[in-house]
PDB file of N, CA and C in Angstrom:
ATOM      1  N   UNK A   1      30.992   4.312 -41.580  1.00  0.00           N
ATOM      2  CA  UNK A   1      31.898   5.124 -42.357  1.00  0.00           C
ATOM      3  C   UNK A   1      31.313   6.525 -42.516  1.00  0.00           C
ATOM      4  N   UNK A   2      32.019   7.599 -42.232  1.00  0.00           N
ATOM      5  CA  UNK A   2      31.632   9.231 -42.408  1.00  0.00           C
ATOM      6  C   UNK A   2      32.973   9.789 -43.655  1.00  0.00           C
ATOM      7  N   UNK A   3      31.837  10.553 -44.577  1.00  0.00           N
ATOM      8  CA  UNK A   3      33.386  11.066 -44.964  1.00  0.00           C
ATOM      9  C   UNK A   3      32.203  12.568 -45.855  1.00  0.00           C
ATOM     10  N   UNK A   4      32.726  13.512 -46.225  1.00  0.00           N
ATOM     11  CA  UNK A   4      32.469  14.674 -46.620  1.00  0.00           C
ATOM     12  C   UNK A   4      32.671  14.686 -48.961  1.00  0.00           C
ATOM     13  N   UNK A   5      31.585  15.444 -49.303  1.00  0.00           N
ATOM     14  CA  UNK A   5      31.648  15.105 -50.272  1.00  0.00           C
ATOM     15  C   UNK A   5      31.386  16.531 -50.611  1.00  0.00           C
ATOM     16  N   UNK A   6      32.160  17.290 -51.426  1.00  0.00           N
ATOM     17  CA  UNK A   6      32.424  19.029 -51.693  1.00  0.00           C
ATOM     18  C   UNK A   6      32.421  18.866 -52.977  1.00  0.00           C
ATOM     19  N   UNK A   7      31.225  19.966 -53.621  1.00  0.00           N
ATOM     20  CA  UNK A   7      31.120  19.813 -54.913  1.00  0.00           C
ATOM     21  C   UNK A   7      31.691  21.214 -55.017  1.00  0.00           C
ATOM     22  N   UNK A   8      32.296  21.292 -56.116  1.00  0.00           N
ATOM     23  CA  UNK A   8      33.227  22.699 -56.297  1.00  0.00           C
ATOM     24  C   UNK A   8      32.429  22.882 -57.725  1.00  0.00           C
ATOM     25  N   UNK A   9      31.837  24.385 -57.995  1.00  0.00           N
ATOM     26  CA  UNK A   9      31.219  25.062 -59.230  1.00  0.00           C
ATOM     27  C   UNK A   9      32.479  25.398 -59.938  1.00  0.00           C
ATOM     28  N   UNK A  10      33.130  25.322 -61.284  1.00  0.00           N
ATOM     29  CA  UNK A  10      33.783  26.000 -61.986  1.00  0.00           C
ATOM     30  C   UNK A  10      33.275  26.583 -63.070  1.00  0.00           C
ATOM     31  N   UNK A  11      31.703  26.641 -63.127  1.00  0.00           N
ATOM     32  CA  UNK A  11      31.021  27.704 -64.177  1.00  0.00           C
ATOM     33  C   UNK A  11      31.008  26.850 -65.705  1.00  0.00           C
ATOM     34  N   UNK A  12      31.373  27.519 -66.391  1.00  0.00           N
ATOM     35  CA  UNK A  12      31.379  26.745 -68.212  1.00  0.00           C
ATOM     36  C   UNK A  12      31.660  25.092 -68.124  1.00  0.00           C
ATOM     37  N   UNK A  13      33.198  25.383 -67.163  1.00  0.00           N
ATOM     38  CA  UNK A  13      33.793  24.436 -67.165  1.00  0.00           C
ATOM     39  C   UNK A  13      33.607  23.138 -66.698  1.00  0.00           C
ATOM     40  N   UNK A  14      32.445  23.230 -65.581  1.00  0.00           N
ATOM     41  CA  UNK A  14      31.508  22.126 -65.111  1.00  0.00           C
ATOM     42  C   UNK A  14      31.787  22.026 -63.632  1.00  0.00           C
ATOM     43  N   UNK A  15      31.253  21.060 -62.904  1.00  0.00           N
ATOM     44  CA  UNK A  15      31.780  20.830 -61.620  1.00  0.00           C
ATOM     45  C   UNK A  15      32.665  19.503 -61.380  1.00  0.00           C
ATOM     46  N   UNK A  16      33.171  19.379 -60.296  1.00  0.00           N
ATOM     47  CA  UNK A  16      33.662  18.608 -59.683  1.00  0.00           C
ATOM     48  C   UNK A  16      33.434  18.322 -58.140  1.00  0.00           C
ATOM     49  N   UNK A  17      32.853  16.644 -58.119  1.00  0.00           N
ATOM     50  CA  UNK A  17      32.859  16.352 -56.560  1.00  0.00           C
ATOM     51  C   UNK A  17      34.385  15.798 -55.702  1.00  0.00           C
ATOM     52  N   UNK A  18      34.514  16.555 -55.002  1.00  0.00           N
ATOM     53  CA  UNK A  18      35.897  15.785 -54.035  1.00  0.00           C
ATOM     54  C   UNK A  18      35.358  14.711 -53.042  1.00  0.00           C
ATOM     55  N   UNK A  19      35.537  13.824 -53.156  1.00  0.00           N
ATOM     56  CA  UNK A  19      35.092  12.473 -51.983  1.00  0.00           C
ATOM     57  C   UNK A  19      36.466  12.119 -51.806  1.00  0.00           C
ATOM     58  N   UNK A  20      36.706  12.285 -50.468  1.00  0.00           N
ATOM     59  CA  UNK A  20      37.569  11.277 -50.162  1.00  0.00           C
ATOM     60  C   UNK A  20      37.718  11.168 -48.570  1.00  0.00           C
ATOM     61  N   UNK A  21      37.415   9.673 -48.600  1.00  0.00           N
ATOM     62  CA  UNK A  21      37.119   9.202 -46.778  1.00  0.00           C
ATOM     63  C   UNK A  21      38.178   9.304 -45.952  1.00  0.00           C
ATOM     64  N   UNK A  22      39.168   9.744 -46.676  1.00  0.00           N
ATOM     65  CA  UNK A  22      40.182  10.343 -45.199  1.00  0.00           C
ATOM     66  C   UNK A  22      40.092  11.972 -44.845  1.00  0.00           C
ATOM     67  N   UNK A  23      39.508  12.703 -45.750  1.00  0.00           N
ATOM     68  CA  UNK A  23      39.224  13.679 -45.057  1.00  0.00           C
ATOM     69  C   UNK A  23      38.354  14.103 -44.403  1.00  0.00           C
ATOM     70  N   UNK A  24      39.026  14.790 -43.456  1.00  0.00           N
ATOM     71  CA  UNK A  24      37.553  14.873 -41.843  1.00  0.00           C
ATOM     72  C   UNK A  24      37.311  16.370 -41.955  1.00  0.00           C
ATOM     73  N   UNK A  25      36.490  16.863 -41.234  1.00  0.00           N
ATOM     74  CA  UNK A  25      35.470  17.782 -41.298  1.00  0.00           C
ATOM     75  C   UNK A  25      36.266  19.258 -41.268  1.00  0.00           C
ATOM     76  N   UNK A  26      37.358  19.101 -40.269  1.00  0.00           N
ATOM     77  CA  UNK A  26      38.351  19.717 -39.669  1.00  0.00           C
ATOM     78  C   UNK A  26      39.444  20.237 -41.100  1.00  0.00           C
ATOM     79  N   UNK A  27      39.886  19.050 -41.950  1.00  0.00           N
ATOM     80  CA  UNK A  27      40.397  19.420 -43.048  1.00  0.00           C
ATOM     81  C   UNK A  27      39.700  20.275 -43.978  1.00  0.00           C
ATOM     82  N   UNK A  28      38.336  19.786 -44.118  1.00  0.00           N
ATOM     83  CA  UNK A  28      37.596  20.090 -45.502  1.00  0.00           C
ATOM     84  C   UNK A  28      37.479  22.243 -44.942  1.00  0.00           C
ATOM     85  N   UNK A  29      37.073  23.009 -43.456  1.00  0.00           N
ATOM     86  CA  UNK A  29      37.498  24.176 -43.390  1.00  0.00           C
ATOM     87  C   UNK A  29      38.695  24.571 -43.544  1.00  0.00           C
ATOM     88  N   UNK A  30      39.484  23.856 -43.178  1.00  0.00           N
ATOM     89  CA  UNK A  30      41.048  24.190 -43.200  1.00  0.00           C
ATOM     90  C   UNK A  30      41.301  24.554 -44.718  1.00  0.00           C
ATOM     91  N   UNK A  31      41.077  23.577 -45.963  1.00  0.00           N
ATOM     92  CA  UNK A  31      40.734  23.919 -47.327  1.00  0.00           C
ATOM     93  C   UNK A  31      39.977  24.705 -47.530  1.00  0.00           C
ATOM     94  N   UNK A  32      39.013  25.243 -47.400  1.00  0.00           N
ATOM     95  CA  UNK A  32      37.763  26.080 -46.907  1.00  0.00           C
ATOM     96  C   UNK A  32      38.620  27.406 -46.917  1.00  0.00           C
ATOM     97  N   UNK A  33      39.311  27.587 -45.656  1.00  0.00           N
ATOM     98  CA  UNK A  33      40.200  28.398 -44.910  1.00  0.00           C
ATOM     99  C   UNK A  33      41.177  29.179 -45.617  1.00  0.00           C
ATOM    100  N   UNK A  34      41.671  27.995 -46.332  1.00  0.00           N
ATOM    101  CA  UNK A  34      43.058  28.668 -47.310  1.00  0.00           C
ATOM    102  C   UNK A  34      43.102  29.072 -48.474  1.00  0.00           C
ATOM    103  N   UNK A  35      41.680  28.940 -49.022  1.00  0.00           N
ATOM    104  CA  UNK A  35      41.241  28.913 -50.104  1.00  0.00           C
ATOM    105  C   UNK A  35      41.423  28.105 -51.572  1.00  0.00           C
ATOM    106  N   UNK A  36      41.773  26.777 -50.918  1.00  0.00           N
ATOM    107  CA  UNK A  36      41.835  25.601 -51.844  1.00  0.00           C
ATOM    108  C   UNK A  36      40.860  25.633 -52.406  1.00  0.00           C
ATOM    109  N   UNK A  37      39.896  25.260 -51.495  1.00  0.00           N
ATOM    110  CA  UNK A  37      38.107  25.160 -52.247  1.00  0.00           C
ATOM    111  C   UNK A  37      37.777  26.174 -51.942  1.00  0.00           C
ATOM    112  N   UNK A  38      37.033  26.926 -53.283  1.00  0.00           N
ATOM    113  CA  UNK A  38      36.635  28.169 -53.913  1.00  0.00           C
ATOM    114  C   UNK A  38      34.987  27.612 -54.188  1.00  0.00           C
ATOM    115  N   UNK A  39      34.281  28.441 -54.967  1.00  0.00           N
ATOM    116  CA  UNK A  39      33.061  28.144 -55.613  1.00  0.00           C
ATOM    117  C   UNK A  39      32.423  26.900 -55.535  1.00  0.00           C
ATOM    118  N   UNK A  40      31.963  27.051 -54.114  1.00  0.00           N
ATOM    119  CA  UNK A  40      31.723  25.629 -53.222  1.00  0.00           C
ATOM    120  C   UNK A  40      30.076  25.498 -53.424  1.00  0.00           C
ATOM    121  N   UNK A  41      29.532  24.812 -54.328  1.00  0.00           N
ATOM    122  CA  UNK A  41      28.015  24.133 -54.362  1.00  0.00           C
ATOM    123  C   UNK A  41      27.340  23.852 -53.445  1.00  0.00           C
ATOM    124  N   UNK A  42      28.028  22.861 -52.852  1.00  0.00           N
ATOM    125  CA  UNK A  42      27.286  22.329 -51.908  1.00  0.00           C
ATOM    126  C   UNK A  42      28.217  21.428 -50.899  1.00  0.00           C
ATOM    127  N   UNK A  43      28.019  21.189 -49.557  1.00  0.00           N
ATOM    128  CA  UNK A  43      28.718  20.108 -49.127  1.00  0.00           C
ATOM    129  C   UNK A  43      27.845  19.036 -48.071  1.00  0.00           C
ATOM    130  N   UNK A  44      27.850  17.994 -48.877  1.00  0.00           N
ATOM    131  CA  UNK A  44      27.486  17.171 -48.064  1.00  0.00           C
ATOM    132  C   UNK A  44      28.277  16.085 -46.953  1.00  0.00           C
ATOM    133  N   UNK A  45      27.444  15.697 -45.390  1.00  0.00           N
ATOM    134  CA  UNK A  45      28.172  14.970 -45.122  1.00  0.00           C
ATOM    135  C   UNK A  45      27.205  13.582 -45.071  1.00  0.00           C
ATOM    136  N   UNK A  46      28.416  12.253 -45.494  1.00  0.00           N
ATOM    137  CA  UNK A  46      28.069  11.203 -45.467  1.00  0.00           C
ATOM    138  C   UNK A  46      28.263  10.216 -43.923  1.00  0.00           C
ATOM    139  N   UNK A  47      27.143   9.959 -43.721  1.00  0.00           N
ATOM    140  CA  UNK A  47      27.197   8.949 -42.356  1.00  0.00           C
ATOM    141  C   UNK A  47      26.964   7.965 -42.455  1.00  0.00           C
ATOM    142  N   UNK A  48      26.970   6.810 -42.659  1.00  0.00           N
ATOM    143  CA  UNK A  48      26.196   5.518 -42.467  1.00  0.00           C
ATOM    144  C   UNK A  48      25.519   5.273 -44.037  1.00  0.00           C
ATOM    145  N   UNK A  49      23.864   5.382 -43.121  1.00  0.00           N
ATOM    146  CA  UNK A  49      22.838   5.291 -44.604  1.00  0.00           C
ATOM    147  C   UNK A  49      22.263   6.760 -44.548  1.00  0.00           C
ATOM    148  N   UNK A  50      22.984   7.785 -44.303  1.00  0.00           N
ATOM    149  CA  UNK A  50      22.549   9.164 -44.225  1.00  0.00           C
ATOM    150  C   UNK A  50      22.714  10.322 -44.507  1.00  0.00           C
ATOM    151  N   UNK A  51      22.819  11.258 -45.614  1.00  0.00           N
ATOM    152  CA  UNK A  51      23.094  12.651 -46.118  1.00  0.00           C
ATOM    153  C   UNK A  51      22.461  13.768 -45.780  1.00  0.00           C
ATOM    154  N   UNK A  52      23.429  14.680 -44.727  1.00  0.00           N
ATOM    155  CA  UNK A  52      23.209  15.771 -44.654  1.00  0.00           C
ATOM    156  C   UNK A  52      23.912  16.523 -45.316  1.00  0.00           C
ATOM    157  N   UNK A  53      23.230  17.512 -45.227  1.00  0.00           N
ATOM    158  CA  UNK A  53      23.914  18.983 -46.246  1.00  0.00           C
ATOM    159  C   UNK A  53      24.467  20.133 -45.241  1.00  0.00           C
ATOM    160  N   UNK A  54      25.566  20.135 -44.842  1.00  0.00           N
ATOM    161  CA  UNK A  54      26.319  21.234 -43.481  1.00  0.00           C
ATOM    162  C   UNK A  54      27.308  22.059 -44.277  1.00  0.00           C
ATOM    163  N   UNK A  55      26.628  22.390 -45.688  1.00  0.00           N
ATOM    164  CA  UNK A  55      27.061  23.669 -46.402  1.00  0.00           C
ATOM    165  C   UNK A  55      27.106  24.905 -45.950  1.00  0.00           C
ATOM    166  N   UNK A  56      26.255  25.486 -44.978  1.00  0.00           N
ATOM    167  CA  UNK A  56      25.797  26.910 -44.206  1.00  0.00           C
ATOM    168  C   UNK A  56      26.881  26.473 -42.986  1.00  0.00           C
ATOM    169  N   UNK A  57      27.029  25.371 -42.299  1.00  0.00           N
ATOM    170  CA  UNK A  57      27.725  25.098 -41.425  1.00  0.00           C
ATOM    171  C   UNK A  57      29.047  25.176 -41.685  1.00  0.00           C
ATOM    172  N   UNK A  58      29.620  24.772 -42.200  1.00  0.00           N
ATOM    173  CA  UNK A  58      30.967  24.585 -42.600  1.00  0.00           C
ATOM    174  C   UNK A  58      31.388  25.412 -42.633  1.00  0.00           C
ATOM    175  N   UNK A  59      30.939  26.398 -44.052  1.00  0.00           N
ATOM    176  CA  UNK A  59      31.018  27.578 -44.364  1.00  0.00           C
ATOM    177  C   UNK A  59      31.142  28.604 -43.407  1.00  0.00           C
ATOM    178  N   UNK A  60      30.180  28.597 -42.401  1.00  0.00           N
ATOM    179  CA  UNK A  60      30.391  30.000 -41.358  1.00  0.00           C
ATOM    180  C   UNK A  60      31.225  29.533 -40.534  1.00  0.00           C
ATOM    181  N   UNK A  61      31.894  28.141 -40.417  1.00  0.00           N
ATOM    182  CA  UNK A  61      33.021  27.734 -39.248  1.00  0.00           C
ATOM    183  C   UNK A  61      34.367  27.853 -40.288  1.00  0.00           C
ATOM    184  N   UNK A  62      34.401  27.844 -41.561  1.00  0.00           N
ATOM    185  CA  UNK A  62      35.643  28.582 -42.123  1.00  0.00           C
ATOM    186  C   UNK A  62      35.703  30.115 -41.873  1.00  0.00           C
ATOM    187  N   UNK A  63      34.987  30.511 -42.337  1.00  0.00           N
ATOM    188  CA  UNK A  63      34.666  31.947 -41.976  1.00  0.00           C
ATOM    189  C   UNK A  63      35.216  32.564 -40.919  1.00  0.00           C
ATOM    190  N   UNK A  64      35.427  31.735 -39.693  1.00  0.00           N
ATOM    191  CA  UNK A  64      35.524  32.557 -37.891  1.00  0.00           C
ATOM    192  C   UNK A  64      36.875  32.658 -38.713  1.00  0.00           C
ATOM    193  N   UNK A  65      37.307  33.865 -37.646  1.00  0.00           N
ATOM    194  CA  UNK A  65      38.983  33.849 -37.407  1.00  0.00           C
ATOM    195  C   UNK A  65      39.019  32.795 -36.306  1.00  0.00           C
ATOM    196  N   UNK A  66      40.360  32.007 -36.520  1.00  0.00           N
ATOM    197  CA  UNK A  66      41.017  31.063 -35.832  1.00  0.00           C
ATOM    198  C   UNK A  66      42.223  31.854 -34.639  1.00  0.00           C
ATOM    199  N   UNK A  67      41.545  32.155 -33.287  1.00  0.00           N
ATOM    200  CA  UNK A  67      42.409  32.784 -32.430  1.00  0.00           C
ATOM    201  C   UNK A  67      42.684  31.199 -31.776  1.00  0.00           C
ATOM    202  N   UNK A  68      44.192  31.212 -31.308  1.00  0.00           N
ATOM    203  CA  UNK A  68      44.894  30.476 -30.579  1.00  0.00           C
ATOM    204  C   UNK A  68      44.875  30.801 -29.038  1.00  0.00           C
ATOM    205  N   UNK A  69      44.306  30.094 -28.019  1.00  0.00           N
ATOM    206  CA  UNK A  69      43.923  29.856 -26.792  1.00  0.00           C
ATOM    207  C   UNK A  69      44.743  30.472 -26.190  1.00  0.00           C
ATOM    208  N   UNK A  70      46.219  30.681 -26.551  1.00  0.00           N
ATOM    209  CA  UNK A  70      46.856  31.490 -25.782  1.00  0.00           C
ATOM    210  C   UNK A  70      47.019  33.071 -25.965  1.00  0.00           C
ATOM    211  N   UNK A  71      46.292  33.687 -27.042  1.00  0.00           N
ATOM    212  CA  UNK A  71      46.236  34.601 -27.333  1.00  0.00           C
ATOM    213  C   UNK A  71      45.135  35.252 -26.420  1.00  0.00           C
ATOM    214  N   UNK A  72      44.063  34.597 -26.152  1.00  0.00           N
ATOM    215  CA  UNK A  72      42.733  35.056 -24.990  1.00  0.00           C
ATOM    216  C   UNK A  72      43.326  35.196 -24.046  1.00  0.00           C
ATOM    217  N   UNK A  73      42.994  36.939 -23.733  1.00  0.00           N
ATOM    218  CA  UNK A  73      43.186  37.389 -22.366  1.00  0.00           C
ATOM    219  C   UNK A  73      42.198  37.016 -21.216  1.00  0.00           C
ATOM    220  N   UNK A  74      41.889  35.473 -20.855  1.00  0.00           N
ATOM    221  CA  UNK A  74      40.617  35.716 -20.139  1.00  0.00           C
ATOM    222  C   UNK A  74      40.268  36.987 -18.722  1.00  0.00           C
ATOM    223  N   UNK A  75      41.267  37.305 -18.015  1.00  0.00           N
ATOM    224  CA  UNK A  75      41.279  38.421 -17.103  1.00  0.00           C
ATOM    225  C   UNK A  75      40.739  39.571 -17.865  1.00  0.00           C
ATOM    226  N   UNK A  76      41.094  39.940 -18.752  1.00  0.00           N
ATOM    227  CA  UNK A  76      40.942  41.105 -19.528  1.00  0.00           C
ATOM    228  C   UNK A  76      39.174  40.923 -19.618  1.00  0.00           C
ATOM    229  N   UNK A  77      38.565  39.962 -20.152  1.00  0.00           N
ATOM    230  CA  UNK A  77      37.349  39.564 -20.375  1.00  0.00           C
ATOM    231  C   UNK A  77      36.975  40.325 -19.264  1.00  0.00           C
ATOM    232  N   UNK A  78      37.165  39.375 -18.215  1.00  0.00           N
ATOM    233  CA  UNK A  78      36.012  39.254 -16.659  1.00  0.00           C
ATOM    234  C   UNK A  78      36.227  40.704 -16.541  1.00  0.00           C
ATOM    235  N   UNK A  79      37.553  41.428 -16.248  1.00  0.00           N
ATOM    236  CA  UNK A  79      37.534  42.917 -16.111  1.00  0.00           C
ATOM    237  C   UNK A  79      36.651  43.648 -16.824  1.00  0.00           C
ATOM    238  N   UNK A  80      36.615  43.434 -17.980  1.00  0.00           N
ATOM    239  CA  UNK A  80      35.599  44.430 -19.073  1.00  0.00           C
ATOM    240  C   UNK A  80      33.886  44.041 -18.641  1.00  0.00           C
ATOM    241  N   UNK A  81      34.022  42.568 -18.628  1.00  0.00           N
ATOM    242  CA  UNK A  81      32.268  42.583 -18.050  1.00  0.00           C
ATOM    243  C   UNK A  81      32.452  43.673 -16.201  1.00  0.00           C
ATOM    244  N   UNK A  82      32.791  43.083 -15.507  1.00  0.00           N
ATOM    245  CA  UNK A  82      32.835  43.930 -14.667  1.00  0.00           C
ATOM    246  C   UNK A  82      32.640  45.510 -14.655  1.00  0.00           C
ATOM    247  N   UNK A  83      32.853  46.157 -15.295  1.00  0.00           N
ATOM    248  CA  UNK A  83      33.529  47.174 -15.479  1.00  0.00           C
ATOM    249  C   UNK A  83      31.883  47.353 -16.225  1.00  0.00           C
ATOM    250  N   UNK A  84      31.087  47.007 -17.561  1.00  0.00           N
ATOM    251  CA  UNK A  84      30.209  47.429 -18.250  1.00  0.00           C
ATOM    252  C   UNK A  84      28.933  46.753 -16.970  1.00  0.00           C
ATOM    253  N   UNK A  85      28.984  45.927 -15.597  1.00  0.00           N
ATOM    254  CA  UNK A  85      28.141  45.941 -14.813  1.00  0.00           C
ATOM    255  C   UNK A  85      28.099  47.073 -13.821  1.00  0.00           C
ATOM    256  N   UNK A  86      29.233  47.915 -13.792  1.00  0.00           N
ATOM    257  CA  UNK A  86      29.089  48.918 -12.652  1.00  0.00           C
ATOM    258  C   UNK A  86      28.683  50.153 -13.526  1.00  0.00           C
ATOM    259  N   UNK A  87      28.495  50.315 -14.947  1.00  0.00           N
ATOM    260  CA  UNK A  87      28.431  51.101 -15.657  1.00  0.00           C
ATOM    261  C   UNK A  87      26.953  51.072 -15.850  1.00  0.00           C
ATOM    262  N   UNK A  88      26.654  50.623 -15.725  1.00  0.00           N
ATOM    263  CA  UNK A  88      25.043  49.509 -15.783  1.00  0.00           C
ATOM    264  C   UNK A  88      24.318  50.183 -14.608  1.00  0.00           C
ATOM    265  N   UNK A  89      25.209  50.076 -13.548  1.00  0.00           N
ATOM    266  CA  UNK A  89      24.815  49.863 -12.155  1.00  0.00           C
ATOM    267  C   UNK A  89      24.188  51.356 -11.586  1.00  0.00           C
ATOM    268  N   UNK A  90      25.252  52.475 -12.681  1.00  0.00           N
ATOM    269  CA  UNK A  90      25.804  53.996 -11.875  1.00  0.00           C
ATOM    270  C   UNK A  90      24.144  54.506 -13.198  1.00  0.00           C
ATOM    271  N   UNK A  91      23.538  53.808 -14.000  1.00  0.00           N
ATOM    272  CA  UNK A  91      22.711  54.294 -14.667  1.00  0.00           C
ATOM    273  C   UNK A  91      21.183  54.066 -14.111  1.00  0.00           C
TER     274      UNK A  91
END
């Protein structure tokens, strides 16, 4: 069994842990993301007989912007490296 356990800080007011084994890792940024969960303590994930802490992790994978695969120009890419190797090249 894996499931994610997000302790949320509310200051005076105390904290609260969210456990719940249907949410997957994918949800808990998505909340992360939208700003459900705010003043985030700590997050641990639960595996087996095992607790890690992927608070720094999580966190900087809410963080990315979420571009959609069809939005990447990959041509555009290869052109621009191209383009900064002949620039490279003429120096």
């Amino acid at each position: 069994m894996q499931y994610f356990v997000v302790m949320i800080d509310y200051g005076r007011r105390g904290r609260e842990a969210i456990v719940d084994p249907e949410i997957t890792r994918r949800e808990v940024i998505s909340r992360i993301s939208s700003g459900e969960y705010q003043n985030i303590s700590f997050i641990h994930e639960i595996a087996e007989n095992a607790v890690e802490d992927v608070t720094e992790a999580i966190l900087t994978e809410a963080s990315l912007p979420q571009v959609p695969p069809e939005d990447i120009d990959l041509q555009a890419i290869r052109l621009d490296h191209i383009s900064d190797l002949r620039k490279h090249e003429r120096t």
